[in-house]
Structures are given as structure tokens and as C-alpha cells.
Protein backbone atom coordinates (compact mmCIF):
# COMPACT_ATOMS: atom_id res chain seq x y z
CA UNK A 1 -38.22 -4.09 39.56
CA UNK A 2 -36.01 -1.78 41.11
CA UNK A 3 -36.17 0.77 43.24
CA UNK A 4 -34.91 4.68 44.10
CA UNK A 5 -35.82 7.17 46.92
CA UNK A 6 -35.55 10.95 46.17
CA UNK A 7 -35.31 13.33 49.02
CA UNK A 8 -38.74 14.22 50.34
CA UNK A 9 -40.76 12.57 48.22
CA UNK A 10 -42.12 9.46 47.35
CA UNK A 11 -40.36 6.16 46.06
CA UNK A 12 -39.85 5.93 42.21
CA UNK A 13 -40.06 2.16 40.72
CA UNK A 14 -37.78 1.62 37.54
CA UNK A 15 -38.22 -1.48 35.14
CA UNK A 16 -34.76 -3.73 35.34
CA UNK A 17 -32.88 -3.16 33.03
CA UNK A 18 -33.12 -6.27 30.06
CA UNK A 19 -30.53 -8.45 29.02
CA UNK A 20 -29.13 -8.22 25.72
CA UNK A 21 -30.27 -10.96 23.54
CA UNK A 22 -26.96 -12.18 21.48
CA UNK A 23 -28.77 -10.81 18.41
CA UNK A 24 -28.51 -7.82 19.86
CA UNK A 25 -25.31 -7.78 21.29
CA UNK A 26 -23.54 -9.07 17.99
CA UNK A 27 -25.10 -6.07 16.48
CA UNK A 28 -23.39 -4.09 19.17
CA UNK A 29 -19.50 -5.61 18.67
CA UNK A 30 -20.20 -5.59 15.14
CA UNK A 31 -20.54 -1.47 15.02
CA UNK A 32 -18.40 -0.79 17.13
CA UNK A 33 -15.61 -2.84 14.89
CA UNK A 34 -16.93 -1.77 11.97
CA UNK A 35 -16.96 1.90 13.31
CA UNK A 36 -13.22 1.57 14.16
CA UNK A 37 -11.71 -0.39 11.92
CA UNK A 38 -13.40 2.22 9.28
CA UNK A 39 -12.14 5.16 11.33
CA UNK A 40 -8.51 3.29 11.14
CA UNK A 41 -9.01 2.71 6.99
CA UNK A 42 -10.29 6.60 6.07
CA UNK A 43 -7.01 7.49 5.05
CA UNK A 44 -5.64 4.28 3.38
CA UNK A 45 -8.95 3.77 1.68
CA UNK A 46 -8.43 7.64 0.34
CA UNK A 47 -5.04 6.86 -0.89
CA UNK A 48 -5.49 3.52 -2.92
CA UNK A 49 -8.44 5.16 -4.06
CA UNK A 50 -6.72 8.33 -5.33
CA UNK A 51 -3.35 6.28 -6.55
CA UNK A 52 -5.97 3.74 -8.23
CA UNK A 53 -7.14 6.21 -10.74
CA UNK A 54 -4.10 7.66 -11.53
CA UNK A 55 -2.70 3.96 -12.23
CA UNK A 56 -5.18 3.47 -14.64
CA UNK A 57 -4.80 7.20 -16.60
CA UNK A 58 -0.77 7.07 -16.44
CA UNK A 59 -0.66 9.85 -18.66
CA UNK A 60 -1.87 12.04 -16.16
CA UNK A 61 0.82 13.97 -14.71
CA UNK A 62 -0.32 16.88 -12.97
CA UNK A 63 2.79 19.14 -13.98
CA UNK A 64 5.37 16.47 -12.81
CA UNK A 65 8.01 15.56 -15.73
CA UNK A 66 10.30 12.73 -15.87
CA UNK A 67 13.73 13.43 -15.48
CA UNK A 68 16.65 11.50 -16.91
CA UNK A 69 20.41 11.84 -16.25
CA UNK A 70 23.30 10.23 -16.93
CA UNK A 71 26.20 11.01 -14.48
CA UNK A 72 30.17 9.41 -14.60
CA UNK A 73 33.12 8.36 -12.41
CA UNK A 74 35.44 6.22 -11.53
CA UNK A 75 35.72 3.64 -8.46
CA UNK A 76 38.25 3.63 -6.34
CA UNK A 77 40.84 0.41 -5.90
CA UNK A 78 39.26 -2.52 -3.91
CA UNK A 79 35.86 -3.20 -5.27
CA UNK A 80 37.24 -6.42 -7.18
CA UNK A 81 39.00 -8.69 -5.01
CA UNK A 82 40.37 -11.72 -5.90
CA UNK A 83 38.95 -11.69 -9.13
CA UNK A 84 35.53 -11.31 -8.18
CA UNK A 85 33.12 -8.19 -7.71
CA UNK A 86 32.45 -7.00 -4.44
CA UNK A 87 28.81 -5.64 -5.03
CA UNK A 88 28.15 -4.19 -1.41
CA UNK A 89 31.35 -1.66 -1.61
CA UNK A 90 30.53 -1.03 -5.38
CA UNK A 91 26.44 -0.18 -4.22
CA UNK A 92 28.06 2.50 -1.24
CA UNK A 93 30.71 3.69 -3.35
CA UNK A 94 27.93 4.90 -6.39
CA UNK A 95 25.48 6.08 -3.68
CA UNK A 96 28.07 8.10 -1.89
CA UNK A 97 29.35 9.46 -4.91
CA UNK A 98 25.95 10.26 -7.51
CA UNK A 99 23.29 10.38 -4.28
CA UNK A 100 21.80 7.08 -5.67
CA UNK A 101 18.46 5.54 -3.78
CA UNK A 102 16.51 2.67 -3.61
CA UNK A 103 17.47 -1.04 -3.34
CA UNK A 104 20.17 -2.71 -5.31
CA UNK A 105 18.54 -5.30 -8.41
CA UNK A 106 19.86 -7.10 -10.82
CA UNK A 107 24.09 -7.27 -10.82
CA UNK A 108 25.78 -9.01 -13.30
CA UNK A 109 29.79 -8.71 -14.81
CA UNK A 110 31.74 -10.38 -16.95
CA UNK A 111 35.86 -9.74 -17.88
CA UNK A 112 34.96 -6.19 -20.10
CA UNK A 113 32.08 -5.21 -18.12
CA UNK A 114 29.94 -5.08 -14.33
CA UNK A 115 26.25 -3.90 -14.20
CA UNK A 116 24.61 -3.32 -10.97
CA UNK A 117 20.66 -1.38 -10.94
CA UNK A 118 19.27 0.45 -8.20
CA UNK A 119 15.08 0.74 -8.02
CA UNK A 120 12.32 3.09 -5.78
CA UNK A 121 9.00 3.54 -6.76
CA UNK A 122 9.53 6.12 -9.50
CA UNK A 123 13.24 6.09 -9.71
CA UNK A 124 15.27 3.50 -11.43
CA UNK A 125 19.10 3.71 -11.58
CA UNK A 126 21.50 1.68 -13.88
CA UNK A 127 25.54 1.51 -14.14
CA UNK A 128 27.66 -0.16 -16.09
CA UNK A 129 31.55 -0.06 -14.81
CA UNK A 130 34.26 -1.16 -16.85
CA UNK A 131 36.26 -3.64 -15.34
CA UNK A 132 39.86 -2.68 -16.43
CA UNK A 133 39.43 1.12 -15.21
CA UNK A 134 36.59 1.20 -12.91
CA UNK A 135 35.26 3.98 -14.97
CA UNK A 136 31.13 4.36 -14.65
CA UNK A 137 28.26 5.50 -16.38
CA UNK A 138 25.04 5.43 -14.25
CA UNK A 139 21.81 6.31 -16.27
CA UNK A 140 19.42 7.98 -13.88
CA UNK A 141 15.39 8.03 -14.70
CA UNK A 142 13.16 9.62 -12.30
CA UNK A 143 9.82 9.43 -13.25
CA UNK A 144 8.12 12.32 -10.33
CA UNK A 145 5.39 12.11 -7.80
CA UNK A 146 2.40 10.85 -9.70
CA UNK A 147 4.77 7.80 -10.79
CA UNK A 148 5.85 7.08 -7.20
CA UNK A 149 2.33 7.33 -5.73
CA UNK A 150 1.30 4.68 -8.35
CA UNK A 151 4.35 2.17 -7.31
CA UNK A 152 3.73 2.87 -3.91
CA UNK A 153 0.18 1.26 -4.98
CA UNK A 154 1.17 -1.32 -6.56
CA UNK A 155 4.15 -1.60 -3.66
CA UNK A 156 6.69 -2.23 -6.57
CA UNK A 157 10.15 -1.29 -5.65
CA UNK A 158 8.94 -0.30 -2.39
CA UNK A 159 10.75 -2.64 0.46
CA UNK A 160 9.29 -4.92 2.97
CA UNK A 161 8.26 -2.41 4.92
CA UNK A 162 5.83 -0.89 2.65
CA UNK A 163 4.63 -4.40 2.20
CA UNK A 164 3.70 -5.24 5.29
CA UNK A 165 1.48 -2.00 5.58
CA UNK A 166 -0.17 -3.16 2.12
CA UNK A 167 -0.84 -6.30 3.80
CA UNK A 168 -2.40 -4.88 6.57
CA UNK A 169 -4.11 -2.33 4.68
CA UNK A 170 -5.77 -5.17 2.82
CA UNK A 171 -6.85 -7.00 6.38
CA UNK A 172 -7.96 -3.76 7.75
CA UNK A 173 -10.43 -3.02 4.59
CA UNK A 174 -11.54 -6.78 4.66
CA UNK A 175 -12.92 -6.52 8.04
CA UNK A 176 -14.12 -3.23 7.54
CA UNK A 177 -16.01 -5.32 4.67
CA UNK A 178 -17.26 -8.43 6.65
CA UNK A 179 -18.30 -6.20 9.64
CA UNK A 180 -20.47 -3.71 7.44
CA UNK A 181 -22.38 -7.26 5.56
CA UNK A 182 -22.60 -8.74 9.23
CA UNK A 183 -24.41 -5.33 10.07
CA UNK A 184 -26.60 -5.21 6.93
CA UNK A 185 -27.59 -9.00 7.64
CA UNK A 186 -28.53 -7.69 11.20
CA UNK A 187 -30.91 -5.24 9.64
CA UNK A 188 -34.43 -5.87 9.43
CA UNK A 189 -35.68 -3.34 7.42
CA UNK A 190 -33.02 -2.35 4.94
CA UNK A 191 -31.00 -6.06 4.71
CA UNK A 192 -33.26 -7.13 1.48
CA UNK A 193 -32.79 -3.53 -0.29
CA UNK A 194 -29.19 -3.37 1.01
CA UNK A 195 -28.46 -7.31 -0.39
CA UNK A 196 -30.14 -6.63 -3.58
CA UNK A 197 -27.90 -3.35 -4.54
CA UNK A 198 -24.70 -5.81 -3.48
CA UNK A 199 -25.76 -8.53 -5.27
CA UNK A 200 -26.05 -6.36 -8.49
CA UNK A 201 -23.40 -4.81 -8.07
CA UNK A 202 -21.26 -7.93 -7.72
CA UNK A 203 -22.52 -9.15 -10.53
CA UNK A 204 -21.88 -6.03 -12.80
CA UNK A 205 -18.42 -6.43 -11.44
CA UNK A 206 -17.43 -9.94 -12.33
CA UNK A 207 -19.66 -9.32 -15.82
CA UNK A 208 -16.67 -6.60 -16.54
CA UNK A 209 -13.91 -8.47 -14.99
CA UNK A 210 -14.54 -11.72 -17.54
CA UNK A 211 -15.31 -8.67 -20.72
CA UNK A 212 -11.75 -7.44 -19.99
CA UNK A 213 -9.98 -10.45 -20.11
CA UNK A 214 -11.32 -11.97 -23.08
């Protein structure tokens, strides 16, 4: 017991304070992770939940139209030395001249003709130079924003970057996951009600994962 004296008057006895059993305190780290980790996830949870139904109704646009172009040119002298291509000034030389994006693909020449592609999530870029002239054509698709937000999910054509916050995207959600079952198993009164609905569900899922690819 513990005790407190308050200015004229008498002495007030408090009950210690108990220790946390580590039931208890799990349940504590557990919400406050789960509360964080969840507060950390709103907005990538909103996007790959947005971007996932548009992936799977690609013909919804919203008013954005694809766009292709072809533009033309010539190189200038130095982007075949000694007989051989030299790719990097080739990839500056189109982007400085037709504003061309993403990262450089597939390349590939031969004694009539060089191909080189560019590629973003919704833009694709591909040129074929002739290799007497240097003359260019570059056919330009852009696809617009619904088509990038749907590579961006799927991180296609997107850059290491944008990997790496996939990849932690996915780690974030998965212990936003494992915390909210270690808090349902923690649960008394709701953890049979709250396991059955999962369980269901689960199975429901994996019932129309094996229907769609058979």
C-alpha cells in the first residue's frame, strides 16, 4: 500500500499499483504496433487497393486516352565507334532530342539496322536507326494515368526505387497482419467469432484461387 498526505486533512491510502502480467503486456506492444504500423499503411493500403481494381477492369479509363506518336531525326557523328554501337550516347542523344523517358530495354543492331526501347509505367518508346545515315524513327505509345497507376502496381517498368517501396509496402501490411491475429488471439471474448469469420473467409479465398486456375 501506498501512501499520500493532502494539506489539512487526513492521509489517503492507494492500492500499489499491479504488475503487468506478460499476457497483458504483449497485448499492450501488440496495439501499439499494430496501431502504428496501420497508421504508416493507410495510404499504401488505399492505393494498391484503388490501382487493384482498376488492374483488373483495364478498360476503365476515366477520360484518359492513349496517345501514340511517331517522331524522326537523325544522330549526329560518333554514336558508332569502331564498328560497334555506342548505346549510352545513342539513349542521351534520342532523349535530348524527342524528350524520351524511362529506362533503356532491349538494344539490338545489325549492319542495316540498330534498335534501342525505352519503358515507364505507361509509356513505352521504340527506335529503330539506320546504320548508314543515322536517320531515326522512334514510335512513341503513352498509355495515360489509369495505365501508369496500374504499372506502378504491378511495379513494372518502374526502377529499383519503386521496388524497394513495394517491398516494404508488403512488410509493412504483413505486420500490420500478424499484429491484428496476435491481438484477436489475445481476445477473450471476440477471438472464437473473430477466428471463425477468418477461417471462412480463407477458405472462400483459396476455394476461388484453385476455380480460377483450372
Amino acid at each position: 500500500m501506498s501512501a499520500s498526505t493532502k494539506p489539512d486533512g487526513p492521509v489517503v491510502t492507494r492500492p500499489a499499483a499491479r504488475p503487468r502480467s506478460a499476457r497483458a503486456q504483449w497485448n499492450v506492444w501488440l496495439r501499439w504496433l499494430h496501431t502504428y504500423t496501420s497508421m504508416i499503411s493507410l495510404l499504401v493500403v488505399l492505393f494498391f487497393a484503388l490501382t487493384g481494381v482498376t488492374l483488373n477492369h483495364p478498360d476503365w479509363v476515366f477520360g484518359t486516352k492513349e496517345v501514340q506518336r511517331e517522331v524522326t531525326g537523325t544522330l549526329p557523328a560518333g554514336w558508332i565507334r569502331n564498328g560497334e554501337v555506342n548505346w549510352l550516347t545513342v539513349a542521351e542523344e534520342l532523349r535530348a532530342q524527342q524528350g524520351l523517358k524511362g529506362r533503356v530495354g532491349d538494344t539490338r543492331a545489325d549492319t542495316q539496322e540498330a534498335d534501342i526501347s525505352f519503358a515507364a509505367p505507361g509509356y513505352s518508346a521504340d527506335a529503330f536507326i539506320d546504320v548508314k545515315t543515322g536517320s531515326y524513327k522512334v514510335n512513341v505509345l503513352e498509355q495515360g494515368g489509369v495505365a501508369i497507376l496500374n504499372d506502378l502496381h504491378k511495379g513494372r517498368d518502374a526502377g529499383t526505387g519503386w521496388k524497394w517501396v513495394i517491398d516494404l509496402s508488403g512488410a509493412v501490411l504483413t505486420l500490420v497482419s500478424v499484429t491484428g491475429i496476435g491481438i484477436l488471439l489475445l481476445l477473450k471474448k471476440t477471438r472464437r467469432q473473430a477466428l471463425t469469420v477468418m477461417g471462412i473467409a480463407s477458405v472462400v479465398t483459396v476455394l476461388l484461387a484453385l476455380r480460377a486456375i483450372t
